[in-house]
Structures are given as structure tokens and as C-alpha cells.
C-alpha atoms as a PDB file:
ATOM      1  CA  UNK A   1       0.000   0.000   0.000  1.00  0.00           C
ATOM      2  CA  UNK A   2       1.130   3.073  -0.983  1.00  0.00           C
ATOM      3  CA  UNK A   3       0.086   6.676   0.465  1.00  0.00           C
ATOM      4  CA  UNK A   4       0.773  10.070  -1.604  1.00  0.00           C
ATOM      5  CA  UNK A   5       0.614  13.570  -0.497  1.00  0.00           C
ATOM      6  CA  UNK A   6       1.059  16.723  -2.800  1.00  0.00           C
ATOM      7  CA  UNK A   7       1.422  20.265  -1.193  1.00  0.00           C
ATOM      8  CA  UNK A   8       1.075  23.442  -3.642  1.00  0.00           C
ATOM      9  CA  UNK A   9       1.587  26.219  -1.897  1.00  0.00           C
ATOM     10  CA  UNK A  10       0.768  29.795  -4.363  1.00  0.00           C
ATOM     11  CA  UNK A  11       1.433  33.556  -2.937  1.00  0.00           C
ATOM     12  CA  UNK A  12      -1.818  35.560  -2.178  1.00  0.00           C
ATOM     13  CA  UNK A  13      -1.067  37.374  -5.525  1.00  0.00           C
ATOM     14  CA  UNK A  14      -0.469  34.864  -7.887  1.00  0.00           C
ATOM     15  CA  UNK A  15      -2.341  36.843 -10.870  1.00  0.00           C
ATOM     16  CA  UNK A  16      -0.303  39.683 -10.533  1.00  0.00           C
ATOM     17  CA  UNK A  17       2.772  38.095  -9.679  1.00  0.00           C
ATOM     18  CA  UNK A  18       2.174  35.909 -13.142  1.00  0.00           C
ATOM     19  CA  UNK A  19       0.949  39.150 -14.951  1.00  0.00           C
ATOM     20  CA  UNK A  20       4.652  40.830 -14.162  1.00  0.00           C
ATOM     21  CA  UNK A  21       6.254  37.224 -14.963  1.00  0.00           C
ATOM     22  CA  UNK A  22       4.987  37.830 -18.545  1.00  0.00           C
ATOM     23  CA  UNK A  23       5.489  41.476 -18.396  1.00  0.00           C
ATOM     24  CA  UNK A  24       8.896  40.547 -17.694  1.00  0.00           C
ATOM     25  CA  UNK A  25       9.274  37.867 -20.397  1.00  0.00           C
ATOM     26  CA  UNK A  26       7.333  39.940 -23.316  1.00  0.00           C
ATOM     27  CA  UNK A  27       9.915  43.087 -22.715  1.00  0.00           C
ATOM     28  CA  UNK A  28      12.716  40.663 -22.891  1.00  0.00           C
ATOM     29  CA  UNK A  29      11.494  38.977 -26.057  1.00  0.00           C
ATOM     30  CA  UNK A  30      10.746  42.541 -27.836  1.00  0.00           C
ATOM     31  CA  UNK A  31      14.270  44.236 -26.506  1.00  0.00           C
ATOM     32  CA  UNK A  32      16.676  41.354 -27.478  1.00  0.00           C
ATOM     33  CA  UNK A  33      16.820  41.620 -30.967  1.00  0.00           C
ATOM     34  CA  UNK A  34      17.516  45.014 -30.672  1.00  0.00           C
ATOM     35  CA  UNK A  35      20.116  44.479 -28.047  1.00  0.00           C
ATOM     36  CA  UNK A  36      21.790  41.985 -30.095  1.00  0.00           C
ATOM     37  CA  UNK A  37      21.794  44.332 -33.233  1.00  0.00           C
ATOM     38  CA  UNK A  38      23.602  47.419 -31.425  1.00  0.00           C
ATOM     39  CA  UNK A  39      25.664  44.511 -29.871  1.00  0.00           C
ATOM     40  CA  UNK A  40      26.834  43.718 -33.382  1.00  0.00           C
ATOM     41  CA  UNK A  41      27.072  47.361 -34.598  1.00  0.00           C
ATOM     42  CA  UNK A  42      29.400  48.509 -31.963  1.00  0.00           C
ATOM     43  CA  UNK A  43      30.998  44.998 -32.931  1.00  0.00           C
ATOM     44  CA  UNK A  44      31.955  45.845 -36.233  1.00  0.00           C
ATOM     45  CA  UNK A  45      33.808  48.979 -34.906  1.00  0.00           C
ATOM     46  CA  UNK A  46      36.508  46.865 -33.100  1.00  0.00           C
ATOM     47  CA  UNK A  47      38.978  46.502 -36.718  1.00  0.00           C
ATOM     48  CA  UNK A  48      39.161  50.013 -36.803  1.00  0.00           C
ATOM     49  CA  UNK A  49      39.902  50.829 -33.642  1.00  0.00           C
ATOM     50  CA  UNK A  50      42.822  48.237 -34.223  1.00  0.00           C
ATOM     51  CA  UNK A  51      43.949  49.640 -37.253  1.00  0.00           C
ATOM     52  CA  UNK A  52      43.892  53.226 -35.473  1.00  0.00           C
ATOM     53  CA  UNK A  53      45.904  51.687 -32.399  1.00  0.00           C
ATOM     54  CA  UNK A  54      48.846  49.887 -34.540  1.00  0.00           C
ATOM     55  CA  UNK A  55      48.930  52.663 -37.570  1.00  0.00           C
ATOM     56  CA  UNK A  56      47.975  55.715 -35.649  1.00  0.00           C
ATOM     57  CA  UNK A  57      45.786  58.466 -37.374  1.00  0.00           C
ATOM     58  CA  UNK A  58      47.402  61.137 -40.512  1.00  0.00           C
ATOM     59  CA  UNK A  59      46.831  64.363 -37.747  1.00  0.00           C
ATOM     60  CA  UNK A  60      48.290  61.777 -34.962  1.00  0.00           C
ATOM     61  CA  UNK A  61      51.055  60.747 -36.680  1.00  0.00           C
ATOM     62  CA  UNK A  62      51.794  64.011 -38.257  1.00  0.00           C
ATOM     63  CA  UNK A  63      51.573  65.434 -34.357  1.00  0.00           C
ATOM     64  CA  UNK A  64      54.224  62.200 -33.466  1.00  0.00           C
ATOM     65  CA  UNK A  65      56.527  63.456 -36.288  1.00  0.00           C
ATOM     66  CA  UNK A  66      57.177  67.158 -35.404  1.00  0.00           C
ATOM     67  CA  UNK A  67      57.241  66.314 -31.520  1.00  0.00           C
ATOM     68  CA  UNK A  68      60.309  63.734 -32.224  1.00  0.00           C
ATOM     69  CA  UNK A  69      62.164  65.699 -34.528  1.00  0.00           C
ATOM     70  CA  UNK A  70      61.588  68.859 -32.720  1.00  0.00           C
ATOM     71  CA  UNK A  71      63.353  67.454 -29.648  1.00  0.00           C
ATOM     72  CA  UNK A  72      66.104  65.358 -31.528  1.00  0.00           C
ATOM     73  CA  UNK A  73      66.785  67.818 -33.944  1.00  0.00           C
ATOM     74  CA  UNK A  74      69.832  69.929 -33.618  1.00  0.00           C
ATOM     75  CA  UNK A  75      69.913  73.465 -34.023  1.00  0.00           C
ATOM     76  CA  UNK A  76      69.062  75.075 -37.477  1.00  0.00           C
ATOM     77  CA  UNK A  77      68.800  79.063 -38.018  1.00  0.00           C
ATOM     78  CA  UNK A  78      65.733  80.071 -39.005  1.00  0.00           C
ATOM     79  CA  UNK A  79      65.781  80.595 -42.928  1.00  0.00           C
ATOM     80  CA  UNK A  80      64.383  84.242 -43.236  1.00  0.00           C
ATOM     81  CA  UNK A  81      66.930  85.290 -40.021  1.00  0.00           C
ATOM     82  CA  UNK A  82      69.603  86.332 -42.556  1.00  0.00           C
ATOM     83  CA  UNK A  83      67.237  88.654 -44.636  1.00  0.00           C
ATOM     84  CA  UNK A  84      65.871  89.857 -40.883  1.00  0.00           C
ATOM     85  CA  UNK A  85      69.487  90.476 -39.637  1.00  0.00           C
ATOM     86  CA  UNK A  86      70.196  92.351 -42.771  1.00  0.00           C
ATOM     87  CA  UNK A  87      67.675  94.808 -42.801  1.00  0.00           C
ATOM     88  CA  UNK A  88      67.678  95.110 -39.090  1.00  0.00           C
ATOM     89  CA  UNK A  89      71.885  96.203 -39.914  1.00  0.00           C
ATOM     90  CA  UNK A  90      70.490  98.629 -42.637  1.00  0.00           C
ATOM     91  CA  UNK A  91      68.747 100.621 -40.036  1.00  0.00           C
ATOM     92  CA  UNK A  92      70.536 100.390 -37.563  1.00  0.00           C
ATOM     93  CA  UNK A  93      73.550 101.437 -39.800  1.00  0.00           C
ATOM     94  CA  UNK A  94      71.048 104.773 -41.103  1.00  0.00           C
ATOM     95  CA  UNK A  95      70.165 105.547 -37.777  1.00  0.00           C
ATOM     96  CA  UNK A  96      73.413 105.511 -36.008  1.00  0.00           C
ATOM     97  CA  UNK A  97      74.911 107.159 -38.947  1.00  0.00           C
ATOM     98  CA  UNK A  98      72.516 109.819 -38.589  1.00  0.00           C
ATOM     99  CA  UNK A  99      72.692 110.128 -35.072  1.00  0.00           C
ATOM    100  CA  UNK A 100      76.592 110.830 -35.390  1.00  0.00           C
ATOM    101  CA  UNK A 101      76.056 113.194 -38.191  1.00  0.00           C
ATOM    102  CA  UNK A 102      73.729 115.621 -35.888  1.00  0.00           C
ATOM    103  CA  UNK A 103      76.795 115.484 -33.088  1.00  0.00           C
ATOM    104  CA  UNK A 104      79.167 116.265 -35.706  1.00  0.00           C
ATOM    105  CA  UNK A 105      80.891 112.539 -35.711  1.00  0.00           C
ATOM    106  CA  UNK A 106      80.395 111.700 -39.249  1.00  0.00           C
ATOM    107  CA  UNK A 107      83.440 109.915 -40.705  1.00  0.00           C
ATOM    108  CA  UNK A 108      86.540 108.778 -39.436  1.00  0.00           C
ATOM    109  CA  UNK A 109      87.652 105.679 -37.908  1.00  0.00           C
ATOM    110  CA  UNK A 110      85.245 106.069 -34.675  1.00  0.00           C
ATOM    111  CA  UNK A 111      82.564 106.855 -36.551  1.00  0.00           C
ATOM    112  CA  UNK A 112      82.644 103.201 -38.686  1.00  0.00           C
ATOM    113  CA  UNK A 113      83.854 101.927 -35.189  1.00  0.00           C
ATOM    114  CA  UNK A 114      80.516 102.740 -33.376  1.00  0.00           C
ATOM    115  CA  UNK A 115      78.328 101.732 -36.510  1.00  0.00           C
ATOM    116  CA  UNK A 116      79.678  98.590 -36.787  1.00  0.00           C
ATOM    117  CA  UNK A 117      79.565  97.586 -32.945  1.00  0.00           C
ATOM    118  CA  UNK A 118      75.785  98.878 -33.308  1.00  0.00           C
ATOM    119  CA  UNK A 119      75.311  96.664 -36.513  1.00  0.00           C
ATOM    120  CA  UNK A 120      77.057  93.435 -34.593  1.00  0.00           C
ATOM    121  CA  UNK A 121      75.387  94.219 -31.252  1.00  0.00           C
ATOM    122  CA  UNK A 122      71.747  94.207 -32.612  1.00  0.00           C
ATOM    123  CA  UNK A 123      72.378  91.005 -34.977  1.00  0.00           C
ATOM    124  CA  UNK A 124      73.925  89.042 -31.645  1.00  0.00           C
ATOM    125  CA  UNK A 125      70.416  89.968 -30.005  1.00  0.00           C
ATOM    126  CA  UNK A 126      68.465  88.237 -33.009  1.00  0.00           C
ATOM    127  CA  UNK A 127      70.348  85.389 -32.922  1.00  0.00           C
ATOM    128  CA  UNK A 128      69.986  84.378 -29.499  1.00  0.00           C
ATOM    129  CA  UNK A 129      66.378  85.200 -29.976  1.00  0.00           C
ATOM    130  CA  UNK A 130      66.006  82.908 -32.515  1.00  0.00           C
ATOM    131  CA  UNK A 131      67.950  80.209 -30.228  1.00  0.00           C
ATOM    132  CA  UNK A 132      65.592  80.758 -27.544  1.00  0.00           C
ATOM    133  CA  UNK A 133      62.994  80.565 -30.080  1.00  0.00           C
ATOM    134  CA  UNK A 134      64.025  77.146 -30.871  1.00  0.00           C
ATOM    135  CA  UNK A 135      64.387  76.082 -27.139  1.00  0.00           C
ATOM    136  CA  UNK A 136      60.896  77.683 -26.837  1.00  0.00           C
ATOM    137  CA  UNK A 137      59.551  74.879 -29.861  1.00  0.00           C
ATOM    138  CA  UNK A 138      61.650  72.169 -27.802  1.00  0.00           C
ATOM    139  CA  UNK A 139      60.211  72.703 -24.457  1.00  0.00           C
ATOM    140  CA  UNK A 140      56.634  72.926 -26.198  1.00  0.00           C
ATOM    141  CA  UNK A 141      57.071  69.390 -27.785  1.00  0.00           C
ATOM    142  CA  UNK A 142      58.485  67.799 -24.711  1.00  0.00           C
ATOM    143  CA  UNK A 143      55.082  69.341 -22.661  1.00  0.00           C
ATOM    144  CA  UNK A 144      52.778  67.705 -26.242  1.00  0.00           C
ATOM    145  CA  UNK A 145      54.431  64.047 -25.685  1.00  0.00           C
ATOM    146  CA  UNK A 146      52.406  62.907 -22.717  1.00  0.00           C
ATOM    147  CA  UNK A 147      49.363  64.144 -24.136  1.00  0.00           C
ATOM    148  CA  UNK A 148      50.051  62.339 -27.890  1.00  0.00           C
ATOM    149  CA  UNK A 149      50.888  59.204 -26.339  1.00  0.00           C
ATOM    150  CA  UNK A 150      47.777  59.105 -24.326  1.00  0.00           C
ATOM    151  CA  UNK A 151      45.975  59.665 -27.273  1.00  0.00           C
ATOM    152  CA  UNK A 152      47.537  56.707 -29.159  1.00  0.00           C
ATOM    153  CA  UNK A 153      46.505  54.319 -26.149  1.00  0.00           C
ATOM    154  CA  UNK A 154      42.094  55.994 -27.115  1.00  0.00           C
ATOM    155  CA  UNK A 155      41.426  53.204 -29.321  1.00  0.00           C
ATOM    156  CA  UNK A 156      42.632  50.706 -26.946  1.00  0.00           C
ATOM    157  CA  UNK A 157      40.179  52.051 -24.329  1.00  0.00           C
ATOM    158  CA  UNK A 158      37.472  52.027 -26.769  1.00  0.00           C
ATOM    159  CA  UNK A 159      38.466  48.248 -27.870  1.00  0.00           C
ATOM    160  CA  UNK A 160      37.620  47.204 -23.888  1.00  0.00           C
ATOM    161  CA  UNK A 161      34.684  49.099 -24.233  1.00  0.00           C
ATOM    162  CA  UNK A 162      33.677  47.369 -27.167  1.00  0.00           C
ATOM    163  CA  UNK A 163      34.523  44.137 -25.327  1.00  0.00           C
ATOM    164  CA  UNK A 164      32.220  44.861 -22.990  1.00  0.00           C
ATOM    165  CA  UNK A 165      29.454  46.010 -24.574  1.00  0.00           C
ATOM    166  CA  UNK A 166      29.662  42.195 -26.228  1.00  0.00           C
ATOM    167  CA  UNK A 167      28.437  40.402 -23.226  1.00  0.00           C
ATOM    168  CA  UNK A 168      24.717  43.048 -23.418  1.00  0.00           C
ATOM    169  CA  UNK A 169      22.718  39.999 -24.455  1.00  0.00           C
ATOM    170  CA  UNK A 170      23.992  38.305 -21.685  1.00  0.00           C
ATOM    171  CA  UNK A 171      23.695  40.317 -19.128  1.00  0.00           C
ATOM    172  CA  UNK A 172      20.283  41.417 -20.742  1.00  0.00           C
ATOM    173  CA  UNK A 173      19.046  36.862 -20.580  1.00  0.00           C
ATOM    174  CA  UNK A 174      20.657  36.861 -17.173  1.00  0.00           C
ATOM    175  CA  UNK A 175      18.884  39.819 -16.022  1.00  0.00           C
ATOM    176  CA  UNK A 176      15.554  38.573 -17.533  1.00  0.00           C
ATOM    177  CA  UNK A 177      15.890  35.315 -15.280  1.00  0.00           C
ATOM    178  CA  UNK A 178      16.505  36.300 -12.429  1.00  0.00           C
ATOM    179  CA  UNK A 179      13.976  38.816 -12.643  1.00  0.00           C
ATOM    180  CA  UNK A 180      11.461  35.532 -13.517  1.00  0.00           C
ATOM    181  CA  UNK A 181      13.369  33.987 -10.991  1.00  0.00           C
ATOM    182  CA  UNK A 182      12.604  36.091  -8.094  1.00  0.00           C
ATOM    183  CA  UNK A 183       9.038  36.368  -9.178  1.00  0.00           C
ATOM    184  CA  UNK A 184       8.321  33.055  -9.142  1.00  0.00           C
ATOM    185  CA  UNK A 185      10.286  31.122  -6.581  1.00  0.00           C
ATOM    186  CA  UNK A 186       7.471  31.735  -4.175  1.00  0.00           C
ATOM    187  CA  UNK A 187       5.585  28.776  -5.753  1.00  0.00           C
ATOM    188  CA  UNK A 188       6.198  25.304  -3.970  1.00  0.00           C
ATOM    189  CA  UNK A 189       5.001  21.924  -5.746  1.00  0.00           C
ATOM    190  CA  UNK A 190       6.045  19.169  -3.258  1.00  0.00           C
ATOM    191  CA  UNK A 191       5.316  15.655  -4.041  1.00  0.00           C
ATOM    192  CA  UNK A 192       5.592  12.454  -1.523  1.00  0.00           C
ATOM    193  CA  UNK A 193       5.061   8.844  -1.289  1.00  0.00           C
ATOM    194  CA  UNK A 194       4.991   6.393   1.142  1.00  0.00           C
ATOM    195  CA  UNK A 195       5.287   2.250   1.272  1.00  0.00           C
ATOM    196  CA  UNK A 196       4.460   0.460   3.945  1.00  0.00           C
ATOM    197  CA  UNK A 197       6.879  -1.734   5.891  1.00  0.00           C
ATOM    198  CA  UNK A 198       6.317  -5.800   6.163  1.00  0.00           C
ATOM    199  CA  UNK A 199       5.445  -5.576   8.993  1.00  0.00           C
ATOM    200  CA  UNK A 200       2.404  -3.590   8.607  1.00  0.00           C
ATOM    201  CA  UNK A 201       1.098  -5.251   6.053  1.00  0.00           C
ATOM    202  CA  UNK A 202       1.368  -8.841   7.960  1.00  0.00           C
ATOM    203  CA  UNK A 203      -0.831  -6.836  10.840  1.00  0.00           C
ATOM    204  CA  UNK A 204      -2.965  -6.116   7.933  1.00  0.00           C
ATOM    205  CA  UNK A 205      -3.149  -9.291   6.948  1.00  0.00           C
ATOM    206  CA  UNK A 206      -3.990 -10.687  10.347  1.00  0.00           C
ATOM    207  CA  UNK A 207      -6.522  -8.334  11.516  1.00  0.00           C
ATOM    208  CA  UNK A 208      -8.574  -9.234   8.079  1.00  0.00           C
ATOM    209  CA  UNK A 209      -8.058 -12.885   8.661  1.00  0.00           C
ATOM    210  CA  UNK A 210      -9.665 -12.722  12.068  1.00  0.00           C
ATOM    211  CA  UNK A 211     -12.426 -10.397  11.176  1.00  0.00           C
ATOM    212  CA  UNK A 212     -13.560 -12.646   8.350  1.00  0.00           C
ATOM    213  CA  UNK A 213     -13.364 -15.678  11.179  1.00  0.00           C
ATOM    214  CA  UNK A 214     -15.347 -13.518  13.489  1.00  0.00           C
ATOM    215  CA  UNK A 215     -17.661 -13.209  10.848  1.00  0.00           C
ATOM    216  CA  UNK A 216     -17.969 -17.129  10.124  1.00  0.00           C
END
């Protein structure tokens, strides 16, 4: 003889705990093709960003070129400073000349003395201008490397992004179930069964035999 038992056991609100089961489900079933669309957009991104982080960009690169042969170049005068120098001597030469003329110092050896210290002095001065000038450019490419090589290492960033945004549909099921999950564990199905031991059933079988001899 066998005895079963079966215990359901349903929260007071089982309609509208089913209701935002399916809720659940429908939004789910309508939002994951999307989600796996975008997923695949964003996807297709990921062999340019690795092109961009092994080749670089044109304005990049171009950026990477001046910076390193700015600061392991050596020295070069600027071009136009020799046209600058020699009209700079011109007037200075006219001026001085002129100045000397109106103190009655024109001519003579200390007159061609003074305008050529003048001349010298005031081409010196452009010169180390332009030197500093070209420190200037050296100390401004040393203060643009950090910045370049931080923006080399972007696409990598955006490649991790990328990885991550791979795992949305996911995240998106596993979100779905445990939403379903928590919704619905309330219900309990249990299910038991019993056999009785030999015992028992001998008792059984005795009390039957001497009821039906009472009965004779």
C-alpha cells in the first residue's frame, strides 16, 4: 500500500505576480533583438579601432613626427633670419649714422667703429632670440608628448569598451531570469510517497483474517 501527499503552496497574488512574470518575459522577447543588433554594430567597430591603435591616425602621426624631430633635432637658423638680420643692420647702420652726423661725428675711424659695434650688437640679439625661439619649440614638444601618447593608447580604451558592450545579451538573458526567478520562486510543488513496511502489512493481513473468522 502506498500513500501520496502533494502540497502546492501559491502567494496571495499569484495573478499579478504571473501578470509581471509575462510582463517581464514579453519586454525581454521585444528588446533582445535590438540588443543583439547594437551589440553587433558597436561589434563591427573593433577593426578600426585596431587599425587606429597599430597605424595611428594622418593628424596623430603628423603630431608624433614634429614632436620627435623637434626634440632630436639639432639646431638650425631660421631661414628668413639672414634677410631679418640684414635689414635690421640697414637701419641700424642709417640711424646711427645719422645720429653721429647731428653730433658732428660723421666719418673717421670712430665713426665706422661705433656703426659697426651697433650693426654686430643688434644682430647678436636676433640670434639668441632665434635660439631661444628654438628652445621655446623644444620645451613645447616635450610638454605635447604625454598628451600624444595618451591619445595613441584611445582606441585601446574604446576596444575594452567594445569588449564589454559584447556580453549586453547576456547580461540582458541573465537579467531577464533572475527577474522571472525572483518572481516566481514563491511557488512550492512538493510531491511524496509512502510504502508500507512488512510488517504492517502482515498486521494487515492478520486483523482481516480474524475479522472474516469472526464473521464465520
Amino acid at each position: 500500500m502506498k500513500s501520496k501527499s502533494k502540497t502546492e503552496t501559491k502567494p496571495i497574488y499569484a495573478p499579478q505576480i504571473e501578470g509581471a512574470a509575462n510582463t517581464v518575459t514579453g519586454a525581454y522577447n521585444s528588446q533582445a533583438p535590438k540588443i543583439s543588433a547594437i551589440t553587433d554594430q558597436i561589434g563591427g567597430l573593433a577593426p578600426s579601432l585596431i587599425d587606429k591603435y597599430n597605424n595611428g591616425t594622418p593628424t596623430l602621426n603628423a603630431a608624433n613626427d614634429y614632436v620627435t624631430s623637434t626634440l632630436n633635432g639639432s639646431y638650425e637658423q631660421n631661414p628668413e633670419l639672414q634677410s631679418v638680420m640684414d635689414r635690421a643692420a640697414n637701419q641700424t647702420r642709417n640711424q646711427t649714422a645719422a645720429s653721429l652726423g647731428t653730433r658732428g661725428l660723421a666719418g673717421g675711424s670712430a665713426f665706422a667703429d661705433i656703426i659697426s659695434r651697433n650693426v654686430g650688437n643688434q644682430a647678436s640679439d636676433l640670434a639668441f632670440t632665434d635660439y631661444n625661439n628654438w628652445q621655446g619649440r623644444r620645451a613645447n614638444a616635450a610638454g605635447m608628448a604625454p598628451s600624444l601618447t595618451a591619445a595613441g593608447e584611445i582606441p585601446l580604451a574604446s576596444l575594452q569598451a567594445v569588449a564589454d558592450t559584447q556580453q549586453a545579451p547576456l547580461q540582458a538573458a541573465a537579467g531577464m531570469g533572475s527577474s522571472i526567478g525572483g518572481l516566481l520562486g514563491q511557488y512550492t510543488n512538493q510531491k511524496t510517497s509512502s510504502t508500507p513496511s512488512l510488517a504492517m502489512v502482515l498486521a494487515q493481513m492478520a486483523g482481516n483474517a480474524a475479522s472474516a473468522y469472526k464473521g464465520g
